[in-house]
Protein backbone atom coordinates (compact mmCIF):
# COMPACT_ATOMS: atom_id res chain seq x y z
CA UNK A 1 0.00 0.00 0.00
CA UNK A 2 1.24 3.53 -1.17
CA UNK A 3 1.96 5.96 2.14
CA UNK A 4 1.22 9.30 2.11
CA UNK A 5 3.42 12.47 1.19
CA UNK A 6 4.78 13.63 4.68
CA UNK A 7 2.44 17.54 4.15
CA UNK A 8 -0.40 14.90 4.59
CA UNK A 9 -0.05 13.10 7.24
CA UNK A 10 -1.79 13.32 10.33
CA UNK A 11 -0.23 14.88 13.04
CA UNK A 12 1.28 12.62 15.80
CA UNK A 13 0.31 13.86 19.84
CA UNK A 14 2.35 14.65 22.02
CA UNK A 15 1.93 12.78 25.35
CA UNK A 16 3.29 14.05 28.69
CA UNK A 17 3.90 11.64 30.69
CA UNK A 18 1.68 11.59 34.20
CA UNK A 19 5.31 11.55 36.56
CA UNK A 20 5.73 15.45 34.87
CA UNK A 21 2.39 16.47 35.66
CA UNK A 22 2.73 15.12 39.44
CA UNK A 23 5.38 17.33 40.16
CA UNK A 24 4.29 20.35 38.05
CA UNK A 25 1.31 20.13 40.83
CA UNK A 26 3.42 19.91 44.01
CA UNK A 27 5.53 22.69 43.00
CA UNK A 28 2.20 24.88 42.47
CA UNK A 29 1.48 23.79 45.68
CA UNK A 30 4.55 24.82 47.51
CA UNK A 31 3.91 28.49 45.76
CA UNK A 32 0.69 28.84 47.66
CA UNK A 33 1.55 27.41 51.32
CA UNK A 34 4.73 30.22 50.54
CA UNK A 35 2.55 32.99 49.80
CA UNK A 36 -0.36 32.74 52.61
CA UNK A 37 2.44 32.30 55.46
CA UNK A 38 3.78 35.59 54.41
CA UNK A 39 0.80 37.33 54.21
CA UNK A 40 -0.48 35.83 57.75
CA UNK A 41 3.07 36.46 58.98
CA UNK A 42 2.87 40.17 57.89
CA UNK A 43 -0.56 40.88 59.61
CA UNK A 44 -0.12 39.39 62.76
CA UNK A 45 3.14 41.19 63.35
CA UNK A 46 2.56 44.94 61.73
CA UNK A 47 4.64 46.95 63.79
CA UNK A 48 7.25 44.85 64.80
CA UNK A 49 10.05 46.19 65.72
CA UNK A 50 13.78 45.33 64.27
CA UNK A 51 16.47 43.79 66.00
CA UNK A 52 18.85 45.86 67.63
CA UNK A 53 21.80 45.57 65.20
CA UNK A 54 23.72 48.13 64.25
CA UNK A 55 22.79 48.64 60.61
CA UNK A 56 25.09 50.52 58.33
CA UNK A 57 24.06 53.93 56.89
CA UNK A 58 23.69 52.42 52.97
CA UNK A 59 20.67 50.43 54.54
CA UNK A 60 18.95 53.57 56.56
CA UNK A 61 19.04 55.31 53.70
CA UNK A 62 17.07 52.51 51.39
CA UNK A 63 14.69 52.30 54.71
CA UNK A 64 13.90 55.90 54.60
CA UNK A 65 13.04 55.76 51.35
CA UNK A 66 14.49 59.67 50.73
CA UNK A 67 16.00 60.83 47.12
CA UNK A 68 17.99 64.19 47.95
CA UNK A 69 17.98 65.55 44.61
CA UNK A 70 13.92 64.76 44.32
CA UNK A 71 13.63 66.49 47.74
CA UNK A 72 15.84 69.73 46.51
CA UNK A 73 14.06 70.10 42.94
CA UNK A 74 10.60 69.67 44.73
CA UNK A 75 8.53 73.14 45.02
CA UNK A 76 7.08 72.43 47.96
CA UNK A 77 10.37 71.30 50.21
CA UNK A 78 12.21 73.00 52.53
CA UNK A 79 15.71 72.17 51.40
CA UNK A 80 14.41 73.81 47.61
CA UNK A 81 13.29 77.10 49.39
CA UNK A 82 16.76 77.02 51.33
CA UNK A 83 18.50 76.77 48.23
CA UNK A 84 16.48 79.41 46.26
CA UNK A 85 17.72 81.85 48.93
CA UNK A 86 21.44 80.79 49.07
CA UNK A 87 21.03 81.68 45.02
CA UNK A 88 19.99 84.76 45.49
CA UNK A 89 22.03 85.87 48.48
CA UNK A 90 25.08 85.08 47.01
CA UNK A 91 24.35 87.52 44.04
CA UNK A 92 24.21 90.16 46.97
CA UNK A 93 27.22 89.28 48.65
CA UNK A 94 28.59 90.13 45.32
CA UNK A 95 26.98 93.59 44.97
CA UNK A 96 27.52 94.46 48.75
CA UNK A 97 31.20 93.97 48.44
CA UNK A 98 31.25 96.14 45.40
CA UNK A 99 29.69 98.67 47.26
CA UNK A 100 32.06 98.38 49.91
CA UNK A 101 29.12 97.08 52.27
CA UNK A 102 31.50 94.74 54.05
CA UNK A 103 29.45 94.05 57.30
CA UNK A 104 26.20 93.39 54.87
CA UNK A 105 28.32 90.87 53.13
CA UNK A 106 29.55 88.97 56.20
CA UNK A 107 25.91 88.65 57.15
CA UNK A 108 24.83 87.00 54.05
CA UNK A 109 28.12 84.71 54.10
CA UNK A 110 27.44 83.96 57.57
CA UNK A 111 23.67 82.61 56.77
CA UNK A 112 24.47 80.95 53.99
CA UNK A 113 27.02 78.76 55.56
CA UNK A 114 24.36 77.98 58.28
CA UNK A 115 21.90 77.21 55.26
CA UNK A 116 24.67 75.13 53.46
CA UNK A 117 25.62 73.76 56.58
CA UNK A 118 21.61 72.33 57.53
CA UNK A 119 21.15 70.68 54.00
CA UNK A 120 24.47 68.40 53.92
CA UNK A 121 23.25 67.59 57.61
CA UNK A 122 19.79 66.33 56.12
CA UNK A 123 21.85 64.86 52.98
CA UNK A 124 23.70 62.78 55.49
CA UNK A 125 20.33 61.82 57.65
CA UNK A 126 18.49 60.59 54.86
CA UNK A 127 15.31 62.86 56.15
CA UNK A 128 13.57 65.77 54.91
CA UNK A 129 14.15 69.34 56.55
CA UNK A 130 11.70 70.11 59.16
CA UNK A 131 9.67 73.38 59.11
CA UNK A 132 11.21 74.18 62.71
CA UNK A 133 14.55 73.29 61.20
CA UNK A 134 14.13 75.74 58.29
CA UNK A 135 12.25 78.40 59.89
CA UNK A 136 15.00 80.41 62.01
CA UNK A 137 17.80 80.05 58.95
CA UNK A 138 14.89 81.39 56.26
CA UNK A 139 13.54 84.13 58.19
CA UNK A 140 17.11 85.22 59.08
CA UNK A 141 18.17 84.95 54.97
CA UNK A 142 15.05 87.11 53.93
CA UNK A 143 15.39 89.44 56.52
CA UNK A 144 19.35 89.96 55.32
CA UNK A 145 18.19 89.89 51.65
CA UNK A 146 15.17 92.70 52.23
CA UNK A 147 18.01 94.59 53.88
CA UNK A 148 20.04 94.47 50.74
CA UNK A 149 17.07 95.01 48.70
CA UNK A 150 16.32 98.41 50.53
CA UNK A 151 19.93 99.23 49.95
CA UNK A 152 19.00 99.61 46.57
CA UNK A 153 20.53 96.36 45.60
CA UNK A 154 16.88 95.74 43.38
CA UNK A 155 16.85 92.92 40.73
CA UNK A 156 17.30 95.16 37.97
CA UNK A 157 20.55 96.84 39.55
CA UNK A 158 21.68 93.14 40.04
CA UNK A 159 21.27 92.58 36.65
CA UNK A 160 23.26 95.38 35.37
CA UNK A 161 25.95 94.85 38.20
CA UNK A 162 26.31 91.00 37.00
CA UNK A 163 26.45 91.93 33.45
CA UNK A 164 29.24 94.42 33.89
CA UNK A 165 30.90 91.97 36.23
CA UNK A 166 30.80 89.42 33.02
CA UNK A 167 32.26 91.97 30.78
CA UNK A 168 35.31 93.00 33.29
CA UNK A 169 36.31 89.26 33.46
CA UNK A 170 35.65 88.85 29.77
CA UNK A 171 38.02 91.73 29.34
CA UNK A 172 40.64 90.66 32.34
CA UNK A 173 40.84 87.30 30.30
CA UNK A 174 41.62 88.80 26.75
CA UNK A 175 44.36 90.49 28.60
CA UNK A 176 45.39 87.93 29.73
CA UNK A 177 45.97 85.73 26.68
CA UNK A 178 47.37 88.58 24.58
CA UNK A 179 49.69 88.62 27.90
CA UNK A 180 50.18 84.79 27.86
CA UNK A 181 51.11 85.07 23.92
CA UNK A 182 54.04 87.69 24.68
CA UNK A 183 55.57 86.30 26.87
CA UNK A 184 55.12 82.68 25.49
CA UNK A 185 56.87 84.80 22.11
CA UNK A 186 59.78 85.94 24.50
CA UNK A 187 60.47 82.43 26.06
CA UNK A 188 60.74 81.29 22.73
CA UNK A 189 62.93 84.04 21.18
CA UNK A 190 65.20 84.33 24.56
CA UNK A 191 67.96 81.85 24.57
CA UNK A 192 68.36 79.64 27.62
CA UNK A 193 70.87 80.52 29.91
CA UNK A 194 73.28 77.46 29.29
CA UNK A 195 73.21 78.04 25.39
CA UNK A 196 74.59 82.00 26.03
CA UNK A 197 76.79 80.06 27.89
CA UNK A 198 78.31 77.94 25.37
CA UNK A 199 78.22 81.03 23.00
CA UNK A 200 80.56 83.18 25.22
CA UNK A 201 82.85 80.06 25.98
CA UNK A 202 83.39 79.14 22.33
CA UNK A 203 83.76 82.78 20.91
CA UNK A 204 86.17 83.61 23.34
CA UNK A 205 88.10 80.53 22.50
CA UNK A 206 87.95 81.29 18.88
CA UNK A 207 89.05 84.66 19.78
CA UNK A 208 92.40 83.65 21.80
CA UNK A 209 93.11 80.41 19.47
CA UNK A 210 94.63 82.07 16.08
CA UNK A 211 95.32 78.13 14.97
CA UNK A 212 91.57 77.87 14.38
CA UNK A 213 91.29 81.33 12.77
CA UNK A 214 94.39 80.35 10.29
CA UNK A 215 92.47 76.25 10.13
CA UNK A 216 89.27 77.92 9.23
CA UNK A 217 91.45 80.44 6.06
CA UNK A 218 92.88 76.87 4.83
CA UNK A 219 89.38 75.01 4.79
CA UNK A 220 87.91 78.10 2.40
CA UNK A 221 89.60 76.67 -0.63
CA UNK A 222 88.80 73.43 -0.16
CA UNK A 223 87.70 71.52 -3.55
CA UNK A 224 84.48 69.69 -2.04
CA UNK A 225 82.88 73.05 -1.54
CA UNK A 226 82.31 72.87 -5.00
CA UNK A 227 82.41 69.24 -6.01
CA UNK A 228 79.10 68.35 -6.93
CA UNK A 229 80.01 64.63 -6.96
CA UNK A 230 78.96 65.16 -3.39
CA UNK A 231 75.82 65.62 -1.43
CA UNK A 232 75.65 69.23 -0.23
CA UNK A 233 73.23 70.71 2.43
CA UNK A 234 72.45 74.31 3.78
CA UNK A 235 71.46 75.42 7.20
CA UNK A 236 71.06 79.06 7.91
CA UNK A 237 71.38 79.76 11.41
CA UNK A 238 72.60 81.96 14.61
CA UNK A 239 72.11 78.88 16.86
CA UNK A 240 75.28 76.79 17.45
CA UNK A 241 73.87 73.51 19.48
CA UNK A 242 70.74 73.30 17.14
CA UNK A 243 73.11 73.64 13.91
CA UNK A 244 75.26 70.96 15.42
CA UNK A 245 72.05 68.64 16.16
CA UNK A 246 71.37 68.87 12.33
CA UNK A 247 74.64 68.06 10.96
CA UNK A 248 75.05 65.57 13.56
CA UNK A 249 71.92 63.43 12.79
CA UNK A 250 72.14 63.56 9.31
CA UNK A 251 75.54 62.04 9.42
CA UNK A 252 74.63 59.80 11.84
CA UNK A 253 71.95 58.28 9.87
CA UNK A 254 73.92 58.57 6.29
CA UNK A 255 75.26 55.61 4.75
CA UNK A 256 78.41 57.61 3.48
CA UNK A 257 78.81 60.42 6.34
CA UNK A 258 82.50 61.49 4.58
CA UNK A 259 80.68 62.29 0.95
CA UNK A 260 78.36 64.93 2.81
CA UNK A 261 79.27 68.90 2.79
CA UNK A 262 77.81 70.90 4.99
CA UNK A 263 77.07 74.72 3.83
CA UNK A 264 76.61 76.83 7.44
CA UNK A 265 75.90 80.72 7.25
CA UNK A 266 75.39 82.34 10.50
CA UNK A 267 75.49 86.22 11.80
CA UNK A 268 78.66 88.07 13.04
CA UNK A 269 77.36 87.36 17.06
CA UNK A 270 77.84 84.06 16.38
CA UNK A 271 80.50 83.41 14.09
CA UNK A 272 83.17 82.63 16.38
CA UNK A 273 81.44 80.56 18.61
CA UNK A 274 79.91 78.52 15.49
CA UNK A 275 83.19 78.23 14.46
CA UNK A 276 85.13 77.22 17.18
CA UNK A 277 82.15 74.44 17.78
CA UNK A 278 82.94 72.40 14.23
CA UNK A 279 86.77 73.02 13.97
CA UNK A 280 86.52 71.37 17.66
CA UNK A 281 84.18 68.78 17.07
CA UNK A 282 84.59 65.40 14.47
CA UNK A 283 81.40 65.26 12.39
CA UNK A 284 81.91 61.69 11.21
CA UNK A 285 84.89 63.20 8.32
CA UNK A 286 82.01 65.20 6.69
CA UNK A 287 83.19 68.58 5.38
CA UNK A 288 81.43 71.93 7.20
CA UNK A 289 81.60 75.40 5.85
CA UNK A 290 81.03 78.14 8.60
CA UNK A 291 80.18 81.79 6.79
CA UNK A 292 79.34 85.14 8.12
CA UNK A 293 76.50 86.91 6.81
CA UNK A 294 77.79 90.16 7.45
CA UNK A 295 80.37 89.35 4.83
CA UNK A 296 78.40 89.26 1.97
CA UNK A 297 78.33 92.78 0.54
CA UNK A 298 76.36 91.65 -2.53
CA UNK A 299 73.74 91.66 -0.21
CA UNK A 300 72.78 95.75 0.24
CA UNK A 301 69.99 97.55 -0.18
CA UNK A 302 70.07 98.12 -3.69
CA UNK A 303 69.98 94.24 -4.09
CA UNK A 304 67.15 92.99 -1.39
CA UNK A 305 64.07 94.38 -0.81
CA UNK A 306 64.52 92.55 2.93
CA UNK A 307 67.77 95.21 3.55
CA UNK A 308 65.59 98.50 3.15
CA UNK A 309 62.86 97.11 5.10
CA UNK A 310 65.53 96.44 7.52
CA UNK A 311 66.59 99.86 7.30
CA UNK A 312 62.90 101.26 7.19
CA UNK A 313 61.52 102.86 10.53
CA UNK A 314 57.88 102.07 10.01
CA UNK A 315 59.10 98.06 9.34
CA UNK A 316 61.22 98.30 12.30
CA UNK A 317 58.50 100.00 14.79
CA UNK A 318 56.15 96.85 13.84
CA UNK A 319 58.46 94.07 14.04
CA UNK A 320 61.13 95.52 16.85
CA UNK A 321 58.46 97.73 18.89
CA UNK A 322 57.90 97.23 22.69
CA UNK A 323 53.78 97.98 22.13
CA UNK A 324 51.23 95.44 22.86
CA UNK A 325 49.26 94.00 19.86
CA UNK A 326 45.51 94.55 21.39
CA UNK A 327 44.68 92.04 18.34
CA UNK A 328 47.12 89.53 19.99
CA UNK A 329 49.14 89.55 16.71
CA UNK A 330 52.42 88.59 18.53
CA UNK A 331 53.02 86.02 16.13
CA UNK A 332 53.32 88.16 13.28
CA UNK A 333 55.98 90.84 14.91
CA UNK A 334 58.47 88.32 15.39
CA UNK A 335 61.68 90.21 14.29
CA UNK A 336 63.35 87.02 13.13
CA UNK A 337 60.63 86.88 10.42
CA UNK A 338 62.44 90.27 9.55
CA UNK A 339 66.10 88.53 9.96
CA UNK A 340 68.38 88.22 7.17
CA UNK A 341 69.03 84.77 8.12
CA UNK A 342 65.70 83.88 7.97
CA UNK A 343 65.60 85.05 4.34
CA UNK A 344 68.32 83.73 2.66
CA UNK A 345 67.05 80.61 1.51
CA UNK A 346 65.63 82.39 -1.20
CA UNK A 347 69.73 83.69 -2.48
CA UNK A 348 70.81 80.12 -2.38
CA UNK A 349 72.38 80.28 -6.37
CA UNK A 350 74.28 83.74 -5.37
CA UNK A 351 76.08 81.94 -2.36
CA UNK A 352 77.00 78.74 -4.00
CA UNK A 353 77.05 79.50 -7.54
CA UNK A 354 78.81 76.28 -8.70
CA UNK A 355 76.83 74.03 -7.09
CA UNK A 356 73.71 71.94 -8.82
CA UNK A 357 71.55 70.87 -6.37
CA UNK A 358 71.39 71.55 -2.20
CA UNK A 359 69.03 70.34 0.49
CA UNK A 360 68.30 72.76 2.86
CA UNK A 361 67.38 72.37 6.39
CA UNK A 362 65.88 74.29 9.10
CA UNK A 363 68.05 74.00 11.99
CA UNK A 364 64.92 72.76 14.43
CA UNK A 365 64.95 69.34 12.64
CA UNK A 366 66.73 66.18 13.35
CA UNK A 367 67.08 63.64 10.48
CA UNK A 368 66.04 59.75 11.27
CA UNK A 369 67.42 58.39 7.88
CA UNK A 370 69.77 59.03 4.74
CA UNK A 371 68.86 61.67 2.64
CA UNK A 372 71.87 61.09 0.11
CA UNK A 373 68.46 59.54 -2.03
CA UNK A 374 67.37 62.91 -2.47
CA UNK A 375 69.28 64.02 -4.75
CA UNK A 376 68.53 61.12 -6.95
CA UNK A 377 64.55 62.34 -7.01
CA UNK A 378 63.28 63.50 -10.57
CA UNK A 379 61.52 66.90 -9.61
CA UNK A 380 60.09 66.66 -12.99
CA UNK A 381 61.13 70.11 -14.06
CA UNK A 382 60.44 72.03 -10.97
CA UNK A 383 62.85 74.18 -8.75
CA UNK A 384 61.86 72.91 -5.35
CA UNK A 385 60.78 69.80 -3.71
CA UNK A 386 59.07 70.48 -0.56
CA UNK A 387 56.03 68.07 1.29
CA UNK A 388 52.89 69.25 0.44
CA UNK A 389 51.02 70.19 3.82
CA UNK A 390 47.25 70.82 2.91
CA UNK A 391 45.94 67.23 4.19
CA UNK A 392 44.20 69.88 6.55
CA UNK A 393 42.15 73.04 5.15
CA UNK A 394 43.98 75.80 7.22
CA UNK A 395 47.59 74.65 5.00
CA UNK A 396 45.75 75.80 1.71
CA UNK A 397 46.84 79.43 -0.45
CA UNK A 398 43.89 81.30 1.34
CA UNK A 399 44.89 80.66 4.79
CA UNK A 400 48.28 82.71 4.05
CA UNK A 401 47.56 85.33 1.72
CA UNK A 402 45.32 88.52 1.51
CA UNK A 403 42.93 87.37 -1.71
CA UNK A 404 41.05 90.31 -1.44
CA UNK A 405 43.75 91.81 -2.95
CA UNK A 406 43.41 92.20 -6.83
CA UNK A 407 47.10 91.29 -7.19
CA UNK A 408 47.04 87.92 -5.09
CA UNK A 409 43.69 86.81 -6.35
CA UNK A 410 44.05 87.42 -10.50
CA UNK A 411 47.31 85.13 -9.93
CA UNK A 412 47.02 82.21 -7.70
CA UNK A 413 44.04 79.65 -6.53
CA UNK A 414 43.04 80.27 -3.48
CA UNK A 415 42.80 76.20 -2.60
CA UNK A 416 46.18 75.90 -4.39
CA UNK A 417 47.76 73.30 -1.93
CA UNK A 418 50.85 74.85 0.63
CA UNK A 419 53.91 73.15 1.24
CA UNK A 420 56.45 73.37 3.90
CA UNK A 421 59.77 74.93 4.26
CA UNK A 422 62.33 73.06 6.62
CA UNK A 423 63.84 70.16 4.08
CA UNK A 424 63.49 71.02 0.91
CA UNK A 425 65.75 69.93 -2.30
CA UNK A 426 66.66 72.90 -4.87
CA UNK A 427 67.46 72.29 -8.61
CA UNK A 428 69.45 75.48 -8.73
CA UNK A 429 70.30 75.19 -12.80
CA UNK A 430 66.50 75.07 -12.86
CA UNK A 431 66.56 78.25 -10.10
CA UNK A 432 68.27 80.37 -12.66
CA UNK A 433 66.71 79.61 -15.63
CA UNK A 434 63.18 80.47 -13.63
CA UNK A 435 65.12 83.52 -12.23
CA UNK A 436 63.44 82.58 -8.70
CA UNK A 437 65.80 85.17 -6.80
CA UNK A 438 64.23 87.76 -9.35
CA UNK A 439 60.34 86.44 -8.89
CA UNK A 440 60.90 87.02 -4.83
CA UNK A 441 61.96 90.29 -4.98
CA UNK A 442 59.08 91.15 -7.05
CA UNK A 443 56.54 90.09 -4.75
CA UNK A 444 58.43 91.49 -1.44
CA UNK A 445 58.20 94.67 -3.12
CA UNK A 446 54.30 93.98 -4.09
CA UNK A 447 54.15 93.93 0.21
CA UNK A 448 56.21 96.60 0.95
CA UNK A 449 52.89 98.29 2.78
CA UNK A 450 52.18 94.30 4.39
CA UNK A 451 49.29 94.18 2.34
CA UNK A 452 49.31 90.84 0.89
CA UNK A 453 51.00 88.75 3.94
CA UNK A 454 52.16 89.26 7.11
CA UNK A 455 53.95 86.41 8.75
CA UNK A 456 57.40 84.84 7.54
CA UNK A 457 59.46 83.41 4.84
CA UNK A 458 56.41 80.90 3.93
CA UNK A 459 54.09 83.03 2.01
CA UNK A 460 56.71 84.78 -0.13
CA UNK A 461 58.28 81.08 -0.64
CA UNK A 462 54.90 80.13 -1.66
CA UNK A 463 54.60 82.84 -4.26
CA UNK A 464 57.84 82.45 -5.73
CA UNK A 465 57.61 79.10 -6.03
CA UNK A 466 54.13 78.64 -7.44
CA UNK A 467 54.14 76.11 -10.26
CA UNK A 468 57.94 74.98 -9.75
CA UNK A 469 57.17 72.82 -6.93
CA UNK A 470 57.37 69.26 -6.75
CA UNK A 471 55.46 67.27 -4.10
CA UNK A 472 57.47 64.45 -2.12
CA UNK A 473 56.53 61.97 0.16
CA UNK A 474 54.90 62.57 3.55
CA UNK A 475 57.70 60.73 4.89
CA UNK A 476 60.45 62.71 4.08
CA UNK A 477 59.17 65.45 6.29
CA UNK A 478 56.89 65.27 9.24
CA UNK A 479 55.79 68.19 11.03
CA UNK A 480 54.89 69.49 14.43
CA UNK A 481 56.56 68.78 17.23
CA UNK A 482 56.74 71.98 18.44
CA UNK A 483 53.20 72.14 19.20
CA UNK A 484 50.73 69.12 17.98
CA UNK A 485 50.96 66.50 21.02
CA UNK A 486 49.46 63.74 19.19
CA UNK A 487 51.38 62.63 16.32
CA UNK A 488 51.15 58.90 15.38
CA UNK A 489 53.94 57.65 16.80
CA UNK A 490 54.23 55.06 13.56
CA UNK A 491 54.55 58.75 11.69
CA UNK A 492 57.10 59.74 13.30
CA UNK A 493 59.23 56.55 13.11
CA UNK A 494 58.81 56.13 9.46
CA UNK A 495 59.89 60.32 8.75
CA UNK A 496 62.78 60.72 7.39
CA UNK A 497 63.07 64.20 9.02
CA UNK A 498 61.35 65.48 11.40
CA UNK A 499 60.18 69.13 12.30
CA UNK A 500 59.80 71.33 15.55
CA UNK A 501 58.44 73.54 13.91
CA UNK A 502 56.48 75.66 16.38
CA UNK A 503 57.37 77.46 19.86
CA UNK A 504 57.96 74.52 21.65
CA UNK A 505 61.60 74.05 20.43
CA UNK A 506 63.64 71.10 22.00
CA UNK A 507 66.42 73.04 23.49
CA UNK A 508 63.96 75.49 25.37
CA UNK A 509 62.09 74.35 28.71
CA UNK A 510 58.98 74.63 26.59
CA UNK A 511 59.73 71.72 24.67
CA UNK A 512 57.35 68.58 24.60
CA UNK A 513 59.18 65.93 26.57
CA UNK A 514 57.43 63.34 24.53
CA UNK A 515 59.37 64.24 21.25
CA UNK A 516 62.43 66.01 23.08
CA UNK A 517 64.53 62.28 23.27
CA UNK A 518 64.46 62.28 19.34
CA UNK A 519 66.84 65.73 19.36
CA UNK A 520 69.26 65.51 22.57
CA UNK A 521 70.75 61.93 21.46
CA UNK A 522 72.02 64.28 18.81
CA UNK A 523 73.43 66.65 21.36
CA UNK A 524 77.07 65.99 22.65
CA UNK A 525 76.80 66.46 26.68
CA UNK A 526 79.92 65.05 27.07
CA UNK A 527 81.75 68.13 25.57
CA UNK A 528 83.71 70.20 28.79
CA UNK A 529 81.77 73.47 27.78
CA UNK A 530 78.46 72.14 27.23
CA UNK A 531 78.74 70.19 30.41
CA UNK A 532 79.84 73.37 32.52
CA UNK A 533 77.74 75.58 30.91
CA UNK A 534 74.34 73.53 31.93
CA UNK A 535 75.46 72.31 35.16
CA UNK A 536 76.81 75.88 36.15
């Protein structure tokens, strides 16, 4: 016989068996014995008293049954009137002192720490505030604030005394950051104690040594100035121990540290001591070049634009004057920003006119790995390859420049992508055939009125070098550690260079101690100077 498809079968019961439904019944059992000795338990005994235990305060609190903030936000409580009048007194404690009411405002103080006082007390008890409780501290508060009241002290004078209380402290703390941003500017721009130190020690040491005078006259000459079979860098700088950090970790971290030339320039303050430092110190057999600015009389006012404004009082009164900048523009009237120094990457060709191609480096960066590969990179026509910096909006053309300006905004796009000075690599055949040098001078005399920037060597740099630059690899320059606390520390590892750029320079207290390691294992603090100079 054929069976059935299994959709139509009939459907098999389910049988409990009679042992599950025995005990299903004495358990229902059990619930209801349970539940009518409780109840007769409960009524026999309605008041009964607990044991005497001591009971901790956690559990008087859950058998009182009282919420604190429910009894302070409730209309109707004591404890919310209490603290209604503490509100207001205070205000008039305020005003009374003001008006020199001193006695008026010991009163109120006085009350309200009674007031204060009585709520923690019934915060602690776990029960509400009794009228007899409140009563003497309330009628003592009004009476003190109808006192103040008919001294004038109304609600609308309380207004108007609060609102020009706001607007002193609003004013008292614009002051004070404008105040906090000078003299964070002069702890950056003063030079710590043990690095005037050093200075003095090694210029008078160049000054009594004529041996490292007459050294210095024979290294002039020397061939691998000019080789270009070699790998030649430029740092610009009037500090000595931050110039040494950069020459020291590049040829540290170079696979060839004796093919590397070093191409210093430093001011007439300094020149002996920065001097004295590399004649005295072995760099690895890498060749170092110390030259004094002042020296350079190609460099006068009919030449650079920078010179006259050097020489031109209304320049000097905004980047050299003692005034406070009510606009808090510190930043901006930074004199180095005016400093020759500061300027002369931009004559590179006119002080090395043999050479092909440089790297220059800020002297606030220490270098992680070799950068002999730079000079290897196809720039692909361009003058300058520089990291591009605009991975955040504030890095872009319009952040730097004035584009209201007819003569900024008819030229350049204002989302044009900045770079960064710092580490940069210079084609400098390509530089003169651009005539770069030329194209700078042009637009510093476009600002002679500080019209179309205002801060630094970066918005001129980014002028001149508009459509000769050549992007490069995040990781051959990382920046901000002198002032962004949370760079990746991967970042940082993988950089090639890396940039304190900012105020919080390693060699000043300011420094973040997070990224300060990565410059003083550069830093000799063995050397007898620089060892008396920080311990003295």
């Amino acid at each position: 016989m054929r069976r059935r498809a299994a959709e139509y079968r009939r459907p098999v019961r389910k049988r409990v068996s009679y042992w599950i439904w025995g005990i299903l019944g004495l358990f229902l059992f059990s619930l209801v014995a349970l539940l009518l000795f409780v109840f007769l338990h409960n009524h026999e005994n309605p008041i009964q008293q607990p044991h005497s235990e001591k009971i901790t305060r956690s559990e008087h609190f859950h058998n009182e049954g009282l919420n604190f903030t429910e009894e302070i936000l409730s209309v109707t409580s004591y404890a919310r009137q209490l603290a209604d009048q503490i509100t207001l007194a205070k205000a008039y404690v305020i005003i009374a002192k003001e008006q020199n009411n001193l006695q008026l405002a010991w009163e109120l103080s006085s009350k309200i720490r009674n007031c204060q006082l009585l709520l923690s007390e019934a915060a602690m008890r776990g029960k509400p505030i009794k009228l007899d409780e409140a009563r003497p501290l309330a009628e003592g508060l009004s009476s003190l604030i109808y006192k103040a009241q008919d001294a004038h002290y109304d609600i609308a004078t309380t207004i108007v005394t609060m609102k020009s209380h706001i607007q002193a402290l609003e004013e008292r703390a614009n002051v004070a950051t404008v105040q906090s941003a000078i003299f964070a500017q002069l702890a950056v721009e003063a030079l710590p104690k043990s690095l005037h130190c050093l200075n003095i020690r090694l210029t008078y040491d160049w000054l009594r040594n004529p041996d490292l005078q007459e050294v210095s006259n024979e290294k002039r000459n020397s061939p691998r100035l000019v080789d270009n079979n070699l790998y030649h860098f430029c740092v610009f700088s009037d500090n000595v121990i931050a110039t040494s950090a950069v020459v020291n970790s590049t040829v540290s971290n170079a696979d060839h540290p004796k093919q590397l030339v070093f191409h210093v320039v430093t001011n007439g303050i300094s020149y002996g001591a920065m001097q004295a430092w590399f004649l005295r110190n072995n760099f690895k057999g890498c060749t170092i070049e110390v030259q004094n600015i002042d020296e350079f009389s190609w460099l006068n006012i009919s030449y650079s634009p920078v010179m006259k404004q050097l020489l031109d009082p209304e320049a000097r009164a905004y980047y050299f004057g003692l005034s406070q900048d009510p606009k808090g523009e510190g930043k901006l009237r930074n004199p180095k920003h005016l400093s020759l120094l500061n300027h002369l990457r931009f004559y590179i060709p006119e002080l090395y006119p043999s050479l092909e191609k440089v790297v220059f480096l800020d002297d606030d960066v220490v270098v992680q790995k070799d950068l002999t590969p730079l000079f290897s990179l196809d720039l692909h026509g361009n003058v300058n390859g520089a990291v591009e910096t605009c991975l955040e909006a504030f890095h872009r053309y319009y952040k730097y420049l004035n584009f209201s300006n007819p003569v900024i905004s008819s030229k350049f796009d204002p989302q044009a992508c900045g770079w960064a000075f710092g580490m940069n690599v210079f084609d400098l055949i390509l530089w003169k055939k651009a005539n770069v040098t030329a194209r700078y001078h042009y637009w510093q005399e476009q600002n002679r009125e500080r019209t179309l920037w205002k801060l630094g060597t970066l918005p001129p740099g980014l002028l001149t070098f508009y459509g000769l630059t050549e992007p490069l690899d995040r990781r051959w320059h990382v920046l901000g550690l002198g002032y962004d606390l949370n760079i990746d520390n991967r970042l940082i590892e993988s950089a090639a260079v890396v940039h304190f750029n900012g105020n919080m320079k390693p060699w000043l207290k300011l420094a973040i101690g997070r990224y300060k390691h990565l410059w003083e294992r550069y830093v000799n603090h063995s050397h007898p100077y620089l060892h008396d100079c920080i311990t003295s």
